[in-house]
Protein backbone atom coordinates (compact mmCIF):
# COMPACT_ATOMS: atom_id res chain seq x y z
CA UNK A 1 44.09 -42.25 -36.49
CA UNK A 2 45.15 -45.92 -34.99
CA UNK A 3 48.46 -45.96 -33.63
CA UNK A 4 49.82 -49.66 -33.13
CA UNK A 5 51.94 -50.16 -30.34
CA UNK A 6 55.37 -51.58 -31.75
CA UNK A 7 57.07 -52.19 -28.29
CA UNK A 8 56.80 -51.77 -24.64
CA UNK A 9 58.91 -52.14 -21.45
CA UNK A 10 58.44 -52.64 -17.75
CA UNK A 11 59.32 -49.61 -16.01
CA UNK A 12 58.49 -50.54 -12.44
CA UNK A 13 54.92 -50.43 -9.98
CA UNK A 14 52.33 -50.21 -12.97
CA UNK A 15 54.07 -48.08 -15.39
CA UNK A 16 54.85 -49.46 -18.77
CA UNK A 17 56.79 -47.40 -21.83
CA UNK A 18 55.21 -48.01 -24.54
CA UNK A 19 56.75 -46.81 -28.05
CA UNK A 20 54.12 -46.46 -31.03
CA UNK A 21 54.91 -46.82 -34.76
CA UNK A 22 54.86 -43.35 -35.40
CA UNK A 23 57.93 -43.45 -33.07
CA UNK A 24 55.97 -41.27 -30.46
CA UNK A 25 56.69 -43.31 -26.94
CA UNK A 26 55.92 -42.43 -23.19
CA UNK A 27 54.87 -44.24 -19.87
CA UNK A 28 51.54 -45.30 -18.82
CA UNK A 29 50.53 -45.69 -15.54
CA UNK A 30 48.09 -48.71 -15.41
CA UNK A 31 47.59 -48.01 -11.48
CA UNK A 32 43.92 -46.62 -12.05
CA UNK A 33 42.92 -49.65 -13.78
CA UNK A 34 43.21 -50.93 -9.91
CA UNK A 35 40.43 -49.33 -9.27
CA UNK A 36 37.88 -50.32 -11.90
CA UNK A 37 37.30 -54.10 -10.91
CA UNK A 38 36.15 -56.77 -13.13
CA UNK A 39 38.56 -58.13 -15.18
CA UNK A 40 41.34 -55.40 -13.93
CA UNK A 41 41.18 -57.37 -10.12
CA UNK A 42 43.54 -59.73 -12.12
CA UNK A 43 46.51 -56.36 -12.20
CA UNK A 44 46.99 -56.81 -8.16
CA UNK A 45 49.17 -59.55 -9.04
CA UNK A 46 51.80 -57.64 -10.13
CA UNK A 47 53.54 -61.28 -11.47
CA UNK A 48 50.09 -60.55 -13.88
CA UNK A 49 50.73 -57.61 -14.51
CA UNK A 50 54.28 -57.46 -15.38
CA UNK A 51 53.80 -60.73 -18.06
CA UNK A 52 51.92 -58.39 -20.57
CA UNK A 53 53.00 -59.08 -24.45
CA UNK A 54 52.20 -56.42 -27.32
CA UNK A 55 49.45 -58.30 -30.11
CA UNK A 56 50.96 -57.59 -33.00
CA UNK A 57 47.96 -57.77 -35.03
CA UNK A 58 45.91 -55.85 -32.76
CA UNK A 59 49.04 -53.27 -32.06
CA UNK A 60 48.12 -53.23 -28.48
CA UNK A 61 49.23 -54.41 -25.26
CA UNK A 62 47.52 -57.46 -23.71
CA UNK A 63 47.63 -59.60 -20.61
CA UNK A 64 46.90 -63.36 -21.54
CA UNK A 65 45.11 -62.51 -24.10
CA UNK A 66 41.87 -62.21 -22.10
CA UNK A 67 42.85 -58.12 -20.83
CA UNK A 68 43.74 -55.98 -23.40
CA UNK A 69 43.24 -51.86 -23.35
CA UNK A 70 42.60 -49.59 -26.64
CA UNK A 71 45.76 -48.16 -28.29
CA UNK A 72 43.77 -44.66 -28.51
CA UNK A 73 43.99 -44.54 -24.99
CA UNK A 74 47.25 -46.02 -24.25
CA UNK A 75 48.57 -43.07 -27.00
CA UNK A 76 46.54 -40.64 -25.26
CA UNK A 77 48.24 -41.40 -21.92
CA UNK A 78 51.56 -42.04 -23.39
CA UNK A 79 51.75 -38.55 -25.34
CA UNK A 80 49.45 -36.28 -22.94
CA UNK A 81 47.54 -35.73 -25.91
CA UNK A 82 43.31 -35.98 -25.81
CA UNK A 83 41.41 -39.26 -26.58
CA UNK A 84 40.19 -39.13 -30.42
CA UNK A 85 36.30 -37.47 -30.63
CA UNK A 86 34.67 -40.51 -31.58
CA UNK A 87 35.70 -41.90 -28.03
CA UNK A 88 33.95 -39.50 -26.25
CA UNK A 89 30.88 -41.31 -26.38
CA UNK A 90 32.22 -44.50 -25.17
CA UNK A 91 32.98 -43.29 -22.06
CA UNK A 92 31.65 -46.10 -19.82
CA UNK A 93 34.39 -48.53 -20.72
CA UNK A 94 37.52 -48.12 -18.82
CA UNK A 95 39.76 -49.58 -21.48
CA UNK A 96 38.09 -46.96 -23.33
CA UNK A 97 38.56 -44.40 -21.66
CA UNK A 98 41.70 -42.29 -21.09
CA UNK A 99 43.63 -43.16 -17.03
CA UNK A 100 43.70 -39.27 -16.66
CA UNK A 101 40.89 -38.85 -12.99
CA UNK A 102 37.66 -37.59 -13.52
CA UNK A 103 36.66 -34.92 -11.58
């Protein structure tokens, strides 16, 4: 089940609070994104980073509308809870994919 984000605050380094409309909310840490490249260079400018802005009719949270990462995952992360089966096969994408490490 979709969960749109319905608000999210700055907490400090890359870690966002992010509240979802079934009122579940946590933190995200965004620092592993650092690591994938591409498009995610742009989150080593933390001024970047920091001037993110929920899409309302996406329900996620986006950085100039050109970054944007899957609410499955940022609810995964968020709640500690797993990624939704049907995800499991898009593994490749990092905005796909939930920030927990790989081993």
């Amino acid at each position: 089940m979709l969960r749109d984000v319905i608000s999210a605050k700055y907490k400090g380094g890359y870690k966002v609070e992010v509240t979802f409309e079934d009122s579940a909310s946590g933190i995200v840490d965004f620092s592993k994104y650092l690591l994938e490249g591409g498009v995610f260079e742009k989150f080593k400018d933390m001024e970047f980073f920091k001037n993110f802005k929920i899409n309302e009719e996406l329900g996620v949270l986006t950085w100039e509308d050109e970054i944007d990462i899957a609410p499955e995952t940022l609810y995964s992360e968020a709640t500690n809870s797993p990624l939704p089966e049907w995800m499991n096969s898009q593994q490749g994408s990092p905005a796909n994919m939930s920030l927990q490490p790989t081993s």
